[in-house]
Protein backbone atom coordinates (compact mmCIF):
# COMPACT_ATOMS: atom_id res chain seq x y z
CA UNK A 1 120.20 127.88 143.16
CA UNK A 2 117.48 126.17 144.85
CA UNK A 3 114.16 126.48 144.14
CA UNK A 4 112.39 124.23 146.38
CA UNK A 5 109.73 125.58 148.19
CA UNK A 6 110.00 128.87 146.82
CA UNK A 7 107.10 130.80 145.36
CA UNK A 8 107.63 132.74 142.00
CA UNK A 9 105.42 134.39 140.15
CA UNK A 10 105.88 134.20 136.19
CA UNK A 11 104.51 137.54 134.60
CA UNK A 12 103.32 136.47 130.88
CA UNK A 13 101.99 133.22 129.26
CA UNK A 14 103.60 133.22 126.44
CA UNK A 15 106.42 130.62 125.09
CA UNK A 16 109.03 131.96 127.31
CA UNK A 17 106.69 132.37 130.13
CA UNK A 18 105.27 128.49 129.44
CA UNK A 19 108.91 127.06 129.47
CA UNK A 20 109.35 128.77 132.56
CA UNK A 21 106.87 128.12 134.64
CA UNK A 22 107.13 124.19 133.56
CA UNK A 23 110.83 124.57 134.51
CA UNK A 24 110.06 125.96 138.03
CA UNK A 25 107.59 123.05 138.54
CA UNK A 26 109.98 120.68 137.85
CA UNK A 27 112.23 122.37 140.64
CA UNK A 28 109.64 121.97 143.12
CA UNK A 29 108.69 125.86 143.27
CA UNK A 30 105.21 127.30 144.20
CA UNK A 31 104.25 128.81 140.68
CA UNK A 32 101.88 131.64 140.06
CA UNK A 33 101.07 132.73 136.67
CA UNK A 34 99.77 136.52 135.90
CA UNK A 35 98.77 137.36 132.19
CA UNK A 36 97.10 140.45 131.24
CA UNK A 37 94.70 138.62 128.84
CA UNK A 38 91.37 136.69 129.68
CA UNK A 39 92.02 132.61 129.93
CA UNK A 40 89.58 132.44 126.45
CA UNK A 41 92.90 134.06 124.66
CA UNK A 42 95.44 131.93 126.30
CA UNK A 43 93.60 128.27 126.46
CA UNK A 44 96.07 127.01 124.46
CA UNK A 45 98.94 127.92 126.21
CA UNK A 46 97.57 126.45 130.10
CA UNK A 47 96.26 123.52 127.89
CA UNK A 48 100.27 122.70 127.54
CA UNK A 49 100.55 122.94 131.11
CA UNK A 50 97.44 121.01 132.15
CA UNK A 51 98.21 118.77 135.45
CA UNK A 52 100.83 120.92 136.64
CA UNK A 53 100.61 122.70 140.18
CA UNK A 54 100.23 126.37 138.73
CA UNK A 55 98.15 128.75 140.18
CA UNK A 56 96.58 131.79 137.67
CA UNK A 57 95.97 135.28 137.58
CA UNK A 58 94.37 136.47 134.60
CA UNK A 59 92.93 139.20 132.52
CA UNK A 60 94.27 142.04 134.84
CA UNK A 61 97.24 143.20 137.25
CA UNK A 62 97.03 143.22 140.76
CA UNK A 63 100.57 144.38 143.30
CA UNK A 64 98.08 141.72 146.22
CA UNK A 65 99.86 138.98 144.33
CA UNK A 66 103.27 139.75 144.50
CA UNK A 67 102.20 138.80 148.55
CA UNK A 68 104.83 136.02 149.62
CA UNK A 69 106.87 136.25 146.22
CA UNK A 70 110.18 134.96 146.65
CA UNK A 71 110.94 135.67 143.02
CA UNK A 72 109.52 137.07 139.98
CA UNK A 73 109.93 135.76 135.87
CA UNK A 74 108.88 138.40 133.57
CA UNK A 75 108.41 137.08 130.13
CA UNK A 76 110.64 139.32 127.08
CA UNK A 77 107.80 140.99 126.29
CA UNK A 78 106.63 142.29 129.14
CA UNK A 79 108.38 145.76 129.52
CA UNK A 80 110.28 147.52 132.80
CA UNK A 81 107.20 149.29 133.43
CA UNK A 82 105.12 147.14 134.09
CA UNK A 83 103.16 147.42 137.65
CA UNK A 84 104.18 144.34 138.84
CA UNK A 85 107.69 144.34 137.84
CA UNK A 86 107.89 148.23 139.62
CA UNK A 87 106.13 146.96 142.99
CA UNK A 88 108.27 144.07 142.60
CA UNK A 89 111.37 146.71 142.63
CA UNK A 90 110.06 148.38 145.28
CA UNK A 91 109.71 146.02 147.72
CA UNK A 92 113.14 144.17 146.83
CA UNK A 93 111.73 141.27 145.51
CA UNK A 94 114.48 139.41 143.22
CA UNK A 95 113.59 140.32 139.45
CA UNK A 96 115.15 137.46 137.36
CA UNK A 97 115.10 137.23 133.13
CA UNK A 98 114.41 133.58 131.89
CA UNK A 99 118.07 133.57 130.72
CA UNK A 100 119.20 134.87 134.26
CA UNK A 101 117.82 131.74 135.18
CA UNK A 102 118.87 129.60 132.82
CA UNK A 103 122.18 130.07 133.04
CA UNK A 104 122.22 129.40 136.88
CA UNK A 105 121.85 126.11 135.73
CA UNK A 106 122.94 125.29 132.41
CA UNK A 107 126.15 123.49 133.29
CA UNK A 108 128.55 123.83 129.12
CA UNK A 109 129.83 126.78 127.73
CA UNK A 110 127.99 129.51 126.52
CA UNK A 111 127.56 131.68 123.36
CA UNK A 112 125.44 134.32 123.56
CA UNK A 113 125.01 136.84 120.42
CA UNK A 114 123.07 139.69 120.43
CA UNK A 115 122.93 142.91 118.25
CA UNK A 116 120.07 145.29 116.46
CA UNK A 117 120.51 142.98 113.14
CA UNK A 118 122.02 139.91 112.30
CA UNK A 119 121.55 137.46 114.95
CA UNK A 120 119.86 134.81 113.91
CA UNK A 121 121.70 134.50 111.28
CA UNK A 122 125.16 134.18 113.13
CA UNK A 123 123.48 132.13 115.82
CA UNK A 124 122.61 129.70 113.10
CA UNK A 125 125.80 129.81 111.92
CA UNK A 126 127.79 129.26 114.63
CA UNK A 127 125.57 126.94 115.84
CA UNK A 128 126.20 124.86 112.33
CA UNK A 129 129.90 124.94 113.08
CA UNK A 130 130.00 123.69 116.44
CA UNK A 131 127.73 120.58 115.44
CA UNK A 132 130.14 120.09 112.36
CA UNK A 133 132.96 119.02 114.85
CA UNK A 134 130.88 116.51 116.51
CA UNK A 135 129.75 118.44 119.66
CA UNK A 136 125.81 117.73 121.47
CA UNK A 137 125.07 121.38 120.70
CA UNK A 138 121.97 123.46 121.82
CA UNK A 139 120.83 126.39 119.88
CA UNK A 140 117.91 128.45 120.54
CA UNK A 141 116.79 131.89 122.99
CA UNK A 142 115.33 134.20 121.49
CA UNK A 143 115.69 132.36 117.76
CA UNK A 144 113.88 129.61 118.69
CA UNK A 145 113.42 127.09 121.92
CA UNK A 146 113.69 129.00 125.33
CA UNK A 147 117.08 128.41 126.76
CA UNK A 148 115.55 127.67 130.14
CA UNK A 149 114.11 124.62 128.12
CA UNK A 150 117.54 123.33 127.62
CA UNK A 151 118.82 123.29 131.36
CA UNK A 152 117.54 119.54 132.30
CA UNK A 153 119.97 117.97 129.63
CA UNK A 154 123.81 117.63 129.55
CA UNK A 155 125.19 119.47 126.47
CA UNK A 156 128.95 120.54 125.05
CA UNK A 157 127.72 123.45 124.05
CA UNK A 158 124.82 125.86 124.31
CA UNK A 159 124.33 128.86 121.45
CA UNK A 160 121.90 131.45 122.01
CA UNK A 161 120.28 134.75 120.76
CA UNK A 162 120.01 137.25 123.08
CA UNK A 163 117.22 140.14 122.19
CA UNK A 164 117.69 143.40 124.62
CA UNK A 165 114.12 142.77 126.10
CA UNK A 166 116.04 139.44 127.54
CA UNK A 167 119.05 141.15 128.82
CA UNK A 168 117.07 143.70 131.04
CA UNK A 169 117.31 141.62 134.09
CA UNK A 170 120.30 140.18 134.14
CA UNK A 171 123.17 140.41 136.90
CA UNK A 172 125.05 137.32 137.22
CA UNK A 173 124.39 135.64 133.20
CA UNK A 174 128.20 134.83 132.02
CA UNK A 175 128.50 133.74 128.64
CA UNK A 176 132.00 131.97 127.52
CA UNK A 177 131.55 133.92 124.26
CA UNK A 178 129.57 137.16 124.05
CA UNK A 179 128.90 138.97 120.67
CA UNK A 180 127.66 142.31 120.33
CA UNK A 181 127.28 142.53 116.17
CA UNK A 182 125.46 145.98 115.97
CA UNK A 183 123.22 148.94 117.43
CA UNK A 184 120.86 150.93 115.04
CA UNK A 185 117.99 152.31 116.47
CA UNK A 186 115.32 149.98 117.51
CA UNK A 187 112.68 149.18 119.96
CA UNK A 188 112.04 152.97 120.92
CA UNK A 189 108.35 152.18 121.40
CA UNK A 190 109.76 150.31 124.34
CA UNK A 191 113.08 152.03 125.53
CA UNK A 192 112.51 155.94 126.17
CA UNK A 193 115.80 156.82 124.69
CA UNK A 194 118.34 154.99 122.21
CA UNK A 195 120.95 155.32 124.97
CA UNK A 196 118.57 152.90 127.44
CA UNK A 197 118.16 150.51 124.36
CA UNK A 198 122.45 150.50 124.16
CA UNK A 199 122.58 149.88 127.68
CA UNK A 200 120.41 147.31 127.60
CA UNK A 201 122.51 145.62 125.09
CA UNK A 202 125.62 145.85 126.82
CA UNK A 203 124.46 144.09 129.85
CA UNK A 204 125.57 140.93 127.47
CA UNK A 205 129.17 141.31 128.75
CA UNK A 206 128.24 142.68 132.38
CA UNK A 207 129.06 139.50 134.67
CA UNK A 208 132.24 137.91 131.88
CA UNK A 209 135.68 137.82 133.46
CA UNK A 210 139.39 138.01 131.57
CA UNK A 211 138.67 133.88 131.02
CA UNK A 212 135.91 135.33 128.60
CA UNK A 213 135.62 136.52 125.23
CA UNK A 214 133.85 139.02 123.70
CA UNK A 215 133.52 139.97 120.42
CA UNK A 216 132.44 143.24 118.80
CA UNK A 217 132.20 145.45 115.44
CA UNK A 218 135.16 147.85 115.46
CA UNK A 219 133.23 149.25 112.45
CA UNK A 220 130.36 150.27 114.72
CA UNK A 221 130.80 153.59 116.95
CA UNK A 222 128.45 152.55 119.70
CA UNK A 223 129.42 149.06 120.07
CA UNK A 224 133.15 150.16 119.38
CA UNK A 225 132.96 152.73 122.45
CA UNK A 226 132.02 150.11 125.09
CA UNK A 227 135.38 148.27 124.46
CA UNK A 228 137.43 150.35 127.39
CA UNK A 229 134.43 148.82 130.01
CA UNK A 230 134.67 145.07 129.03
CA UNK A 231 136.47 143.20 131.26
CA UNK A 232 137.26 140.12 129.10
CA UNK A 233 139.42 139.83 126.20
CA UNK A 234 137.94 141.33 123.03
CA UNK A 235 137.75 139.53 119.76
CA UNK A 236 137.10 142.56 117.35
CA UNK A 237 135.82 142.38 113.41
CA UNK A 238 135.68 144.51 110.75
CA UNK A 239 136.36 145.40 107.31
CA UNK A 240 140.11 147.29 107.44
CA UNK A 241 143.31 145.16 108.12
CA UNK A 242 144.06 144.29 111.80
CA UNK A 243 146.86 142.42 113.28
CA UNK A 244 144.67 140.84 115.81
CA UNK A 245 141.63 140.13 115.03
CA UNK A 246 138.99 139.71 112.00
CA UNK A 247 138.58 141.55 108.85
CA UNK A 248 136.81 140.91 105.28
CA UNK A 249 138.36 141.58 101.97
CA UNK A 250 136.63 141.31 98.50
CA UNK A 251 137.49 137.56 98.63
CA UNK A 252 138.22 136.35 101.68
CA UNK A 253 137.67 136.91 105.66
CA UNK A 254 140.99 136.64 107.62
CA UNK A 255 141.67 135.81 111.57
CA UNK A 256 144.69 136.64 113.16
CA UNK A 257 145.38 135.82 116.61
CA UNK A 258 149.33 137.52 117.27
CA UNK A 259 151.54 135.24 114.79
CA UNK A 260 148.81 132.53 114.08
CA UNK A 261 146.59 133.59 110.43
CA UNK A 262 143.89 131.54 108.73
CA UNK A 263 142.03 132.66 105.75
CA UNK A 264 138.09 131.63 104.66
CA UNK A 265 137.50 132.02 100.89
CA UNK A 266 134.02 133.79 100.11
CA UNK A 267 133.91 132.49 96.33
CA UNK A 268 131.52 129.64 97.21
CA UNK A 269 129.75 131.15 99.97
CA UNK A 270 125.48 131.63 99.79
CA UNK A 271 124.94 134.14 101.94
CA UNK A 272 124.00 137.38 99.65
CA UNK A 273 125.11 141.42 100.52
CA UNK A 274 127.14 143.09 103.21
CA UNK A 275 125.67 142.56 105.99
CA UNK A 276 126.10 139.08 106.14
CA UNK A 277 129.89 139.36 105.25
CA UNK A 278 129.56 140.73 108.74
CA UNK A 279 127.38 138.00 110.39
CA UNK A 280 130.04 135.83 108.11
CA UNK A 281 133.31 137.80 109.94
CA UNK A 282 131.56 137.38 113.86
CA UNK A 283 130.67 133.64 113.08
CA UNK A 284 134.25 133.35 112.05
CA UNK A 285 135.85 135.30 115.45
CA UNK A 286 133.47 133.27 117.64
CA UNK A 287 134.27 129.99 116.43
CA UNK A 288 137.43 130.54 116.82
CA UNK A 289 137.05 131.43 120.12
CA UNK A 290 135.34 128.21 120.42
CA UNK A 291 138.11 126.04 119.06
CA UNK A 292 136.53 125.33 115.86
CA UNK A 293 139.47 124.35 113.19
CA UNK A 294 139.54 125.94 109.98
CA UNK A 295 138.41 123.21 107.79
CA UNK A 296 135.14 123.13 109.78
CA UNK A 297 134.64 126.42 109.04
CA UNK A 298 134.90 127.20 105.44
CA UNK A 299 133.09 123.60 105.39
CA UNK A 300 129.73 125.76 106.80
CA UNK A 301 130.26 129.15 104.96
CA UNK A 302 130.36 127.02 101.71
CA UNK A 303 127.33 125.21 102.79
CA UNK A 304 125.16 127.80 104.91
CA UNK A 305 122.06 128.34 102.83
CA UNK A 306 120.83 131.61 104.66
CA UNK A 307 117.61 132.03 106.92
CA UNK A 308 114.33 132.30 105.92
CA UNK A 309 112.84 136.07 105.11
CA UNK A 310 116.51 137.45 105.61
CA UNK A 311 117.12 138.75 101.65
CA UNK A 312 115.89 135.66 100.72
CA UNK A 313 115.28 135.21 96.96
CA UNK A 314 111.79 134.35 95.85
CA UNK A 315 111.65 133.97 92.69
CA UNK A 316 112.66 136.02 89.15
CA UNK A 317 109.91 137.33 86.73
CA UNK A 318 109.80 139.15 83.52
CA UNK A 319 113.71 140.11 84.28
CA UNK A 320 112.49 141.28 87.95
CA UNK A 321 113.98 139.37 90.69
CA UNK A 322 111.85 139.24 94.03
CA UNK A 323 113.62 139.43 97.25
CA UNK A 324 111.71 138.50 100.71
CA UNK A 325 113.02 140.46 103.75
CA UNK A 326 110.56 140.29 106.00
CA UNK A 327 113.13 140.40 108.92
CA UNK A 328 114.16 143.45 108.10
CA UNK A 329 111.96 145.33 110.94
CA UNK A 330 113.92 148.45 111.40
CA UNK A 331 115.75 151.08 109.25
CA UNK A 332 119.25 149.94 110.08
CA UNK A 333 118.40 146.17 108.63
CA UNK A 334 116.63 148.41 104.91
CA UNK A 335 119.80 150.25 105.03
CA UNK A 336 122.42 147.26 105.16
CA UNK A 337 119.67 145.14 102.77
CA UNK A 338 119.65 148.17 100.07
CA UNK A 339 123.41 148.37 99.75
CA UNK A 340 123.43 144.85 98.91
CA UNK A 341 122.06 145.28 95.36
CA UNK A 342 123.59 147.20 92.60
CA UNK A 343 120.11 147.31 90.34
CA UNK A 344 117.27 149.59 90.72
CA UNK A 345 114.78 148.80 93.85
CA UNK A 346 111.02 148.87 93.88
CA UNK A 347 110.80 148.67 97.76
CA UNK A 348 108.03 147.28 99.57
CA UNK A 349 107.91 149.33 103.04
CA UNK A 350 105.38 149.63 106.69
CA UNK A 351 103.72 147.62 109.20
CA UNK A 352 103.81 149.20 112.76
CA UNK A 353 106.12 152.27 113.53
CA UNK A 354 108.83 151.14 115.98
CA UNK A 355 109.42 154.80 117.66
CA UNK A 356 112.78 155.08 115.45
CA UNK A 357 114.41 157.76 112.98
CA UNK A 358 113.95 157.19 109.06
CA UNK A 359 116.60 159.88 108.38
CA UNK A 360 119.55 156.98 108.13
CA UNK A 361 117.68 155.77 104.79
CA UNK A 362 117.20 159.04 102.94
CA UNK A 363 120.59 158.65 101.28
CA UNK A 364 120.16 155.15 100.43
CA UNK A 365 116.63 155.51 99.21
CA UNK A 366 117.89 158.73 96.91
CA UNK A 367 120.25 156.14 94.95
CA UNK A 368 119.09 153.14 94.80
CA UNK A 369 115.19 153.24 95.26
CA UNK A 370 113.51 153.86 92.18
CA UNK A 371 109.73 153.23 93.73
CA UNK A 372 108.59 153.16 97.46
CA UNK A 373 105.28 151.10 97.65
CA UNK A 374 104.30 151.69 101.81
CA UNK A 375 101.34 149.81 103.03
CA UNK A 376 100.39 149.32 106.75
CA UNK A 377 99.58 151.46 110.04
CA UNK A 378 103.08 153.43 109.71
CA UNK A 379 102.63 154.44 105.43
CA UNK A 380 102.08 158.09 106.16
CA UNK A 381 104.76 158.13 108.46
CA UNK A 382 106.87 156.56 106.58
CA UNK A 383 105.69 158.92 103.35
CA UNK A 384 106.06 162.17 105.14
CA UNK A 385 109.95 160.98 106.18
CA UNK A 386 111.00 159.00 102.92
CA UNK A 387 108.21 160.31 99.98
CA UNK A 388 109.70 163.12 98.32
CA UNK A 389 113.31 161.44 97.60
CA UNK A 390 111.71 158.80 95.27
CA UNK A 391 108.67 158.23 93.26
CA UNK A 392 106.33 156.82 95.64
CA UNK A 393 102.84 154.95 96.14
CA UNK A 394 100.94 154.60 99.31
CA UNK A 395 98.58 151.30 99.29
CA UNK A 396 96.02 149.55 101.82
CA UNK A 397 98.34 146.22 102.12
CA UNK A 398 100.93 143.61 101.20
CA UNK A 399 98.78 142.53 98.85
CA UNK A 400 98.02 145.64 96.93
CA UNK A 401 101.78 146.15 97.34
CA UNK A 402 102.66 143.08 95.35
CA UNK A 403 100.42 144.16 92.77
CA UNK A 404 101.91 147.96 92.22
CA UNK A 405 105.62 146.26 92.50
CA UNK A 406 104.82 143.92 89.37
CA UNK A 407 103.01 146.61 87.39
CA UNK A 408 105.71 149.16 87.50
CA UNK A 409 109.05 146.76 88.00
CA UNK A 410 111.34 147.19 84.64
CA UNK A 411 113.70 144.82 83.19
CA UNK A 412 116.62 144.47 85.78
CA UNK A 413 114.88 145.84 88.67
CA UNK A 414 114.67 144.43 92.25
CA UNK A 415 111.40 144.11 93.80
CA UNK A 416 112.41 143.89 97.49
CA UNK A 417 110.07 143.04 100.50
CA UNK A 418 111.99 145.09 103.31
CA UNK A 419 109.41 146.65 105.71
CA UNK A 420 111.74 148.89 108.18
CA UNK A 421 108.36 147.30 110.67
CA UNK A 422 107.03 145.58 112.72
CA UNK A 423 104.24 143.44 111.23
CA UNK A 424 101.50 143.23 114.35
CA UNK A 425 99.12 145.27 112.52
CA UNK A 426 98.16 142.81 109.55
CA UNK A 427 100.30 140.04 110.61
CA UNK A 428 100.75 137.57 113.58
CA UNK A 429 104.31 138.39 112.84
CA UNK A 430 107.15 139.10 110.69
CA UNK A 431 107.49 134.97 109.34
CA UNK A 432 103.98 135.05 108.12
CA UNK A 433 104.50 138.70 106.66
CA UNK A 434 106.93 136.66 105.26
CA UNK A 435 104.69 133.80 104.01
CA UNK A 436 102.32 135.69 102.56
CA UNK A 437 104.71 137.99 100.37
CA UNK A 438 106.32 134.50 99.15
CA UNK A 439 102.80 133.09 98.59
CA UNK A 440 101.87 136.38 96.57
CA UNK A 441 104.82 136.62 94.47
CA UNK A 442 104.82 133.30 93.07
CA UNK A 443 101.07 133.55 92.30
CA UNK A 444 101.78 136.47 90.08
């Protein structure tokens, strides 16, 4: 793809968009940035770009500047609707994602991993167990670094996370390895039905060939029913006993591939509750995929420490043991988080409604939620779905939360941080929801 001389316009200064536009510099394209907000709220952001040839538009949306686009970069968080993006349909101006464009000229193998829950953490994992066998490995996407970042160096590997928002406009992005690990409701403040936010998802596998792999939950009805339209061969994992493929027993996760069979002991494994038995079983079928050897493997799952605000332990108090899930930002993440403890919860729940159903949790929240503490812009919401099933508290914030959780936590109990959320109403986002439960907790 060549880029020189070509004028793009980059819609959205944020990381993705910055990455970008410094990428299509480097190329020798004619860059135009738009951005919604004034240049007083994005300073820092053209400061990292100072002395580059970029032209802005700022603090406003105009369809006079799409005049003499050749193509246009929408950032992840700008959404389909957006004016620019629909004049930019309409007058059949090429609409590429960052990781459309990355991948036109990232030159190793690809793993891309995407899913409602879970992706960071098998991104990380995977990304662990390539390095272990000695590979120049980059990880990043929508976890960390842009991928478009990564294009200007030579690499053995590249392992990414793939969010929906990234996978809207894609047409010819072809991982090696794709991974679809789940779809729960999510995002439906952005997609106007669940079904758009599936589709959106399964674009992941829309360009691979039969020389690809991609690999799936068999456990999960709508991933499970887009196995007839893949075209390349699918790695599938699960909990019951397959003959080809990956499942998880009490003890162990086991691949088969026809007549070959390795095993991966879970007795010295970190990772804590069910859901990561499942990142655990689609780390396992993509490295295998990848040609990582057995001892490499179990090497990582022994070692693996877990990610940050994903059921991460905090600290235990008076016979109360704190749990920070601040990742868990919609109800299929609270549901898979719940099941992972045996003991009574005192769960700490809101932020900013998401648009989604709170029906999946009333089961959960009947058994094993012995207090609901909801704080944040979506506690009555929350309350009028989830408040009669449990004894339950509505407070002004996270820190009036913490407070009500150690006052009325027993012996045995579970105090667990799981917000079913967004966090943009009190919080710049979900980490420093994160930070600031930690912070709390240990101050008690």
């Amino acid at each position: 793809m060549d880029l020189q001389g070509k004028r793009v316009l980059v819609i959205g200064l944020a990381r993705t968009g910055g990455a970008t536009a410094r990428f299509l510099t480097e190329q020798g394209a004619s860059v135009v940035v738009s951005d919604l907000r004034p240049e007083v709220e994005l300073k820092q952001a053209m400061d990292a770009l100072a002395g580059l040839p970029i032209r802005y538009h700022l603090g406003g949306e105009n369809k006079q500047w799409l005049d003499g686009i050749d193509y246009v970069i929408p950032s992840p968080g700008v959404a389909m609707e957006n004016l620019l993006l629909r004049e930019a349909a309409a007058l059949h101006i090429p609409v590429l994602s960052e990781i459309e464009l990355a991948c036109r000229f990232f030159q190793a193998p690809l793993v891309a991993i995407t899913g409602t829950n879970g992706k960071s953490t098998t991104t990380t994992l995977v990304g662990e167990m390539i390095k272990a066998k000695g590979q120049k490995i980059f990880v990043g996407g929508n976890l960390g670094a842009p991928f478009i970042g990564a294009v200007s160096e030579d690499w053995d590997w590249g392992v990414v996370e793939i969010s929906s928002f990234q996978l809207e406009w894609v047409e010819t992005f072809r991982p090696r390895i794709a991974a679809l690990l789940n779809i729960t409701e999510d995002h439906l403040d952005r997609y106007a039905t669940f079904s758009d936010y599936c589709r959106a998802k399964e674009r992941i596998f829309r360009a691979q060939t039969a020389d690809d792999f991609a690999v799936i939950n068999r456990d999960d009805p709508r991933v499970w029913e887009m196995h007839a339209r893949i075209k390349s061969r699918i790695v599938s994992f699960g909990f019951s006993e397959v003959k080809d493929g990956v499942f998880a027993t009490a003890t162990e996760i086991v691949w088969r591939d026809g007549e070959n069979e390795e095993r991966f002991s879970l007795q010295r494994v970190k990772l804590h509750g069910v859901h990561n038995v499942e990142n655990m079983m689609a780390a396992v079928s993509i490295a295998k995929c990848a040609g990582i050897s057995r001892p490499v493997i179990q090497e990582i799952l022994d070692s693996f420490p877990g990610l940050e605000h994903r059921l991460e332990f905090v600290r235990e108090r008076n016979g109360v043991r704190y749990y920070n899930d601040s990742k868990g930002t919609n109800v299929g993440a609270v549901v898979k988080s719940l099941a992972s403890f045996a003991d009574p919860v005192v769960l700490l729940a809101g932020g900013v409604d998401k648009g989604g159903d709170y029906a999946p949790l009333t089961d959960t929240v009947k058994q094993k939620v012995r207090r609901l503490v909801l704080f944040g812009a979506a506690k009555e919401i929350i309350a009028r779905a989830l408040g009669g099933l449990t004894e339950t508290v509505i407070v002004d914030d996270i820190q009036a939360a913490v407070r009500d959780a150690a006052a009325h936590a027993r012996t045995g109990d579970v105090v667990l941080l799981s917000p079913s959320c967004s966090s943009f109403d009190q919080f710049r986002n979900y980490a420093e929801r994160g930070q600031v439960f930690k912070r709390l907790v240990h101050e008690l």
